[in-house]
C-alpha atoms as a PDB file:
ATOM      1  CA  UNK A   1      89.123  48.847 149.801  1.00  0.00           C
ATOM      2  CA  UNK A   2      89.569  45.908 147.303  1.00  0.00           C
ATOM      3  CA  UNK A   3      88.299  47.096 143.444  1.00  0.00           C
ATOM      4  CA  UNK A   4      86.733  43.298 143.743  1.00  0.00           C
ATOM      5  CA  UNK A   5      84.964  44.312 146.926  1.00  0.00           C
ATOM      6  CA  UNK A   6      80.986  44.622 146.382  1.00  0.00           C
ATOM      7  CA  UNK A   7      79.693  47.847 146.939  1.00  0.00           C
ATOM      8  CA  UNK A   8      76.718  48.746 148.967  1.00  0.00           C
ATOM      9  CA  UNK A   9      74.667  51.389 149.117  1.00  0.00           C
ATOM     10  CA  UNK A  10      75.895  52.119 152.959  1.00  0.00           C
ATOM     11  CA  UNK A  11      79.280  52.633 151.057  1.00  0.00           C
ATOM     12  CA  UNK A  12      78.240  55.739 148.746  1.00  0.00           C
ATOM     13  CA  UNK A  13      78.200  59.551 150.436  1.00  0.00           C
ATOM     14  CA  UNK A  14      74.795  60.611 151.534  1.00  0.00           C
ATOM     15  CA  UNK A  15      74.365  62.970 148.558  1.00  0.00           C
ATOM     16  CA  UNK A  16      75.328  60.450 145.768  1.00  0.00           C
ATOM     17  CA  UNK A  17      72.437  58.038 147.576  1.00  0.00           C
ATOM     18  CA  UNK A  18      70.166  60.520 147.743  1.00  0.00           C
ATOM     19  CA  UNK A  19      70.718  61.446 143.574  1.00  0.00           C
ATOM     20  CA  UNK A  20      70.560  57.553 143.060  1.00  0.00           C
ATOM     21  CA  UNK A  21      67.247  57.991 145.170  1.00  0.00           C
ATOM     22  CA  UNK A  22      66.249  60.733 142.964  1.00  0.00           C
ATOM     23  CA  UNK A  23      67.106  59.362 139.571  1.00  0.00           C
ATOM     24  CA  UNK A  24      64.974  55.921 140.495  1.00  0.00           C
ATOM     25  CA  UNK A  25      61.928  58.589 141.540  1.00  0.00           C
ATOM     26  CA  UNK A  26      62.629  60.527 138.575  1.00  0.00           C
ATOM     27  CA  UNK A  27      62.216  57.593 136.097  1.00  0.00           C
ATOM     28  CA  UNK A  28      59.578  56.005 137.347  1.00  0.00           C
ATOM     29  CA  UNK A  29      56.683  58.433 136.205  1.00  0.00           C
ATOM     30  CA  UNK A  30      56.620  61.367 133.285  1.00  0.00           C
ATOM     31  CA  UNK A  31      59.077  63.686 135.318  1.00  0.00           C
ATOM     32  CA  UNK A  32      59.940  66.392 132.487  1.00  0.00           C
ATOM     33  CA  UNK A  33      55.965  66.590 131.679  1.00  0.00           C
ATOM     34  CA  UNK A  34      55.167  67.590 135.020  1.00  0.00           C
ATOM     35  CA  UNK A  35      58.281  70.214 134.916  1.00  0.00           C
ATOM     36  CA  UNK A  36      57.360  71.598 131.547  1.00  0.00           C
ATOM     37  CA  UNK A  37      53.294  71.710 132.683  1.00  0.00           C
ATOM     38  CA  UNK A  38      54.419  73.384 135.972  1.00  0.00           C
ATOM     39  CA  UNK A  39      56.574  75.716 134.379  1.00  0.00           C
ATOM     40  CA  UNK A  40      53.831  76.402 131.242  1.00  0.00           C
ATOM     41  CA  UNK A  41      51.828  77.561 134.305  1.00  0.00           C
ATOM     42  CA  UNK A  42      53.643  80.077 135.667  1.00  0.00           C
ATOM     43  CA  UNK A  43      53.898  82.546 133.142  1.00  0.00           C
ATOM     44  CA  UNK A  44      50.053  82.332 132.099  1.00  0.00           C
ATOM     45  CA  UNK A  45      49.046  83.022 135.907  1.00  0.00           C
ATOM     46  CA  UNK A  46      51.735  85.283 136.591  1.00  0.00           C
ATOM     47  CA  UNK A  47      51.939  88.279 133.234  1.00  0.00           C
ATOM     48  CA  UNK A  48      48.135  89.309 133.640  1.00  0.00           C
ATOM     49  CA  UNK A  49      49.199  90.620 136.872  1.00  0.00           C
ATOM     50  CA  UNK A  50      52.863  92.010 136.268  1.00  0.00           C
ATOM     51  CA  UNK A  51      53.482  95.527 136.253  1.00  0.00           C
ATOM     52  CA  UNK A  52      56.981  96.523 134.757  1.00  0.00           C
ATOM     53  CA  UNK A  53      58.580  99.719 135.933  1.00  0.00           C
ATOM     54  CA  UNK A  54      60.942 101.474 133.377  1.00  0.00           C
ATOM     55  CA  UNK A  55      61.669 104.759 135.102  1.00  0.00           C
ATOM     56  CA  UNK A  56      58.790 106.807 135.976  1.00  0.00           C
ATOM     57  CA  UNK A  57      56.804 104.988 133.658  1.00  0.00           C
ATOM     58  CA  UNK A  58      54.483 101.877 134.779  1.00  0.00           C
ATOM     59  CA  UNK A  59      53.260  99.437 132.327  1.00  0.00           C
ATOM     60  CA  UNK A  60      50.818  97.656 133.637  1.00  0.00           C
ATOM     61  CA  UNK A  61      49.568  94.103 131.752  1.00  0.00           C
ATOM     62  CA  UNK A  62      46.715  93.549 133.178  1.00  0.00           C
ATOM     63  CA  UNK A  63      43.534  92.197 130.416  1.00  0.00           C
ATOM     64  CA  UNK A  64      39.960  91.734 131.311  1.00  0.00           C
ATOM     65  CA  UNK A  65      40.142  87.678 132.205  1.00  0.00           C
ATOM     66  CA  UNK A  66      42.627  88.079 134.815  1.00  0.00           C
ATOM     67  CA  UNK A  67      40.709  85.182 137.153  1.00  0.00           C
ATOM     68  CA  UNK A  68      40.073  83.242 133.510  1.00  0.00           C
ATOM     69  CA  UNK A  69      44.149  83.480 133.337  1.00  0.00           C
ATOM     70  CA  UNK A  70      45.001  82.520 137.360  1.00  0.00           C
ATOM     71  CA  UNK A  71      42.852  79.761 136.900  1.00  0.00           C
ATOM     72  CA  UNK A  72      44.720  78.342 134.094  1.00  0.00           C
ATOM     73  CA  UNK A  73      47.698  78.843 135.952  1.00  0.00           C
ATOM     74  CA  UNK A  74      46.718  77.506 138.962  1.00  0.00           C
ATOM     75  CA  UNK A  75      45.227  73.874 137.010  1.00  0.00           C
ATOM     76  CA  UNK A  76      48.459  73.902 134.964  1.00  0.00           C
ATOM     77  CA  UNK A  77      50.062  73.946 138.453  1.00  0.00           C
ATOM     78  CA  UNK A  78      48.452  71.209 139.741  1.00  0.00           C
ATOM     79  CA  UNK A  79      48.521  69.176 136.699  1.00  0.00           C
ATOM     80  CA  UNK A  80      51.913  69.037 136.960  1.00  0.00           C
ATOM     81  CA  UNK A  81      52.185  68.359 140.274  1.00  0.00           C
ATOM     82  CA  UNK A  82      49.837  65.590 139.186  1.00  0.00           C
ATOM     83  CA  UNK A  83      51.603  64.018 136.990  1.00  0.00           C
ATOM     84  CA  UNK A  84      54.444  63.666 139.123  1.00  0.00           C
ATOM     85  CA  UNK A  85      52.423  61.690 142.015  1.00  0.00           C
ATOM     86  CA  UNK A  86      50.072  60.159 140.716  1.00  0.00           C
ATOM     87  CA  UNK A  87      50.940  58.002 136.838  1.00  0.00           C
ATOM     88  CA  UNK A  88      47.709  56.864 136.463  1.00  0.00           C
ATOM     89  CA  UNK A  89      46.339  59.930 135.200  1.00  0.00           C
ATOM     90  CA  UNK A  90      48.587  60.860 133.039  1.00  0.00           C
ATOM     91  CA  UNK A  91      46.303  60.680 129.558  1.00  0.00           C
ATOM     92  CA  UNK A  92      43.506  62.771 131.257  1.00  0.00           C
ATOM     93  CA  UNK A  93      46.374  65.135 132.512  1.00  0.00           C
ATOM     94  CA  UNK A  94      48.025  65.772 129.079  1.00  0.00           C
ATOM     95  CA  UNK A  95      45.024  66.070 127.417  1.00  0.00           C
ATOM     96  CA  UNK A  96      43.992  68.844 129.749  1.00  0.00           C
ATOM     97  CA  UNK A  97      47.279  70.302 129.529  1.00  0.00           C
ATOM     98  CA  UNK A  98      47.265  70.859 125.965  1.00  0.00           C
ATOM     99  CA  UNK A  99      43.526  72.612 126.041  1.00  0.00           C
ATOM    100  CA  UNK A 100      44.515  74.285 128.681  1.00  0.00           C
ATOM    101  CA  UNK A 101      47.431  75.961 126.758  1.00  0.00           C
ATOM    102  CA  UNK A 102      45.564  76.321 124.151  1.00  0.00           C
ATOM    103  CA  UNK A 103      42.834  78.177 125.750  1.00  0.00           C
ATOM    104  CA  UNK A 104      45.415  80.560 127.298  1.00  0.00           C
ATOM    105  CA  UNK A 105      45.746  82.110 123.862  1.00  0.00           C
ATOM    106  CA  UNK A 106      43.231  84.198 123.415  1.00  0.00           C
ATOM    107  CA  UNK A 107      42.484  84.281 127.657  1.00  0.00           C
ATOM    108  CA  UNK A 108      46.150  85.014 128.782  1.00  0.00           C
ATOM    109  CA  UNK A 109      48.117  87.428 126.847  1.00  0.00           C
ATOM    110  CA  UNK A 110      48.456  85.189 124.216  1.00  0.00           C
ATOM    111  CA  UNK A 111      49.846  82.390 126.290  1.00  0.00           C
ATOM    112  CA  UNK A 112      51.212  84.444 128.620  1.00  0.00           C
ATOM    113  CA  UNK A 113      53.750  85.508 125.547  1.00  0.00           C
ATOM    114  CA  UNK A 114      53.971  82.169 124.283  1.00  0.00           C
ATOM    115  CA  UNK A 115      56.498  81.236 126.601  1.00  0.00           C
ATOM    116  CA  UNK A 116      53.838  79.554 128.918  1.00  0.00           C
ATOM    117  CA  UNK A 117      51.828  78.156 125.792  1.00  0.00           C
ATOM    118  CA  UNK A 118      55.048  76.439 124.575  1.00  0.00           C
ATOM    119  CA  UNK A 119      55.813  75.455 127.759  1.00  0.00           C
ATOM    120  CA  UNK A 120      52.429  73.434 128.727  1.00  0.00           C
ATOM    121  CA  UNK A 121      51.922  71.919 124.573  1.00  0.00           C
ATOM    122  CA  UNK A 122      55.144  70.275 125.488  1.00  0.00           C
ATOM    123  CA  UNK A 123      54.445  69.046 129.052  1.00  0.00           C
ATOM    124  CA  UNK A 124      50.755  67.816 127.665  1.00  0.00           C
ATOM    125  CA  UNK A 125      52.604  65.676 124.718  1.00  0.00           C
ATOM    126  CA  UNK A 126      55.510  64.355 127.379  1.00  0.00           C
ATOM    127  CA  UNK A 127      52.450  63.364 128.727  1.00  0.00           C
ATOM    128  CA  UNK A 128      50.977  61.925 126.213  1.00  0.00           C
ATOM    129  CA  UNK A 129      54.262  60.237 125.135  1.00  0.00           C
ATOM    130  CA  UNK A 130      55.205  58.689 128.077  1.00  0.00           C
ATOM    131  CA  UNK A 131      54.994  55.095 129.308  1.00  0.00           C
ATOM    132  CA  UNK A 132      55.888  53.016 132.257  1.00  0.00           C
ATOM    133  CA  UNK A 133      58.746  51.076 131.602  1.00  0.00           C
ATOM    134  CA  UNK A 134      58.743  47.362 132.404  1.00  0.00           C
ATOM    135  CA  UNK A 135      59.824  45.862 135.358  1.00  0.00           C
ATOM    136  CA  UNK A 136      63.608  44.212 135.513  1.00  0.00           C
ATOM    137  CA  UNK A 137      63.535  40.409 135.560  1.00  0.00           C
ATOM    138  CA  UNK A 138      66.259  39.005 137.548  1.00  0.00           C
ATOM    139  CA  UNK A 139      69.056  36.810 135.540  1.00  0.00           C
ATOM    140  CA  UNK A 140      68.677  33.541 136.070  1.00  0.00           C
ATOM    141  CA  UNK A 141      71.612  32.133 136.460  1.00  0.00           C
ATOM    142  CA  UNK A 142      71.625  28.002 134.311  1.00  0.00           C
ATOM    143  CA  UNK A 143      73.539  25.475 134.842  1.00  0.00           C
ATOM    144  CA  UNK A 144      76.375  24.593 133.007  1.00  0.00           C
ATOM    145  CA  UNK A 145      75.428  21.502 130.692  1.00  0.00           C
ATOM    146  CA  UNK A 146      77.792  18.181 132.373  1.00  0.00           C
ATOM    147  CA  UNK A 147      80.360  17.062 129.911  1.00  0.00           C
ATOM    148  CA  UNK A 148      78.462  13.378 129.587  1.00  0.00           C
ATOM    149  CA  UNK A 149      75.898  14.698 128.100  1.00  0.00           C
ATOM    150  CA  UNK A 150      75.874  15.202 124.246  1.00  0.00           C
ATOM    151  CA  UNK A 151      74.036  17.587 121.232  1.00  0.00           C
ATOM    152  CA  UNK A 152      72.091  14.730 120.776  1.00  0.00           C
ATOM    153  CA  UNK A 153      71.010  14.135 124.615  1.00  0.00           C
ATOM    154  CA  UNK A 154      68.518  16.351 124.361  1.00  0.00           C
ATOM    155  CA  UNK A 155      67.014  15.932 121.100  1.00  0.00           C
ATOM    156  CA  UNK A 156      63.373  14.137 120.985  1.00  0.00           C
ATOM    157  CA  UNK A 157      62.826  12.797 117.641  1.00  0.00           C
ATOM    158  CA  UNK A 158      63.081   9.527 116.853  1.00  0.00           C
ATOM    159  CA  UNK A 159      66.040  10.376 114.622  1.00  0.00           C
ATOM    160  CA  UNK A 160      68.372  10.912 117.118  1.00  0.00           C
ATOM    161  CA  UNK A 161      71.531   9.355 118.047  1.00  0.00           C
ATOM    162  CA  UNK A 162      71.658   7.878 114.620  1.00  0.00           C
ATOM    163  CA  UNK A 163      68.124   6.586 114.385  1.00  0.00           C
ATOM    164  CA  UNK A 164      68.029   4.501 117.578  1.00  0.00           C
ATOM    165  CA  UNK A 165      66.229   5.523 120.787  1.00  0.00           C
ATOM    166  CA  UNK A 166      67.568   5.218 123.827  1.00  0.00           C
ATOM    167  CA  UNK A 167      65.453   2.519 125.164  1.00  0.00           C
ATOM    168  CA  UNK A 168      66.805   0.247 123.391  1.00  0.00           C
END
């Protein structure tokens, strides 16, 4: 292969196309808001139910709004997966993120230990943050100006060329 040669996408390996593929996918809607709101959702749906075993002993972690806390899990969830499909909704979606984490305070083990509180405040104001980006106008290419023509030519006041028009 020539280094002047044009590359094509037929030319890259099959995983550096598919990254390329994933990268265009990736920034063209509010990708880490829908990881940090997916990953805010795990912990708050997950610690009400954990039990953690240290020897003999069982510590169980369980509160009273165990459905209150799965269903702020699960909606954290599916905001997330949300925002990564569907753009349009991404105001409504980080709004709802943020009460969301908010309400798992006091619902899910304080956030489900903060780590899932921190987790979906972020995600909601990536959400919040984010816009589309514009599209990417193709260079037009101009002609170079012809050596006949002047700094004047293209002037249109009646001062140039020294005062006189060119009619006359």
């Amino acid at each position: 292969m020539y280094p002047e040669a044009p590359v094509t996408p037929a030319d890259d390996h099959w995983l550096t196309a598919l990254r390329y593929r994933f990268r265009a996918w990736r920034g063209a809607r509010p990708f880490w808001a829908g990881v940090f709101t997916l990953l805010g959702g795990i912990p708050i749906a997950y610690f009400p139910y954990a039990d953690v075993r240290l020897g003999n002993i069982t510590i169980a972690m369980a509160t009273t709004a165990g459905a209150g806390s799965l269903i702020i899990g699960v909606l954290l969830v599916t905001l997330g997966l949300a925002l990564w499909f569907q753009q349009s909704i991404r105001i409504f979606a980080g709004v709802a993120t943020i009460l969301l984490g908010l309400v798992s305070l006091p619902v899910s083990n304080i956030g489900g230990f903060m780590l899932g509180f921190l987790a979906a405040l972020i995600g909601g104001c990536l959400a919040l943050a984010w816009a589309p980006g514009r599209p990417v106008e193709p260079e037009v290419d101009l002609p170079a100006p012809r050596e006949a023509e002047t700094d004047h030519a293209s002037q249109t006041t009646a001062h140039a060329d020294g005062g006189r028009n060119s009619a006359g």
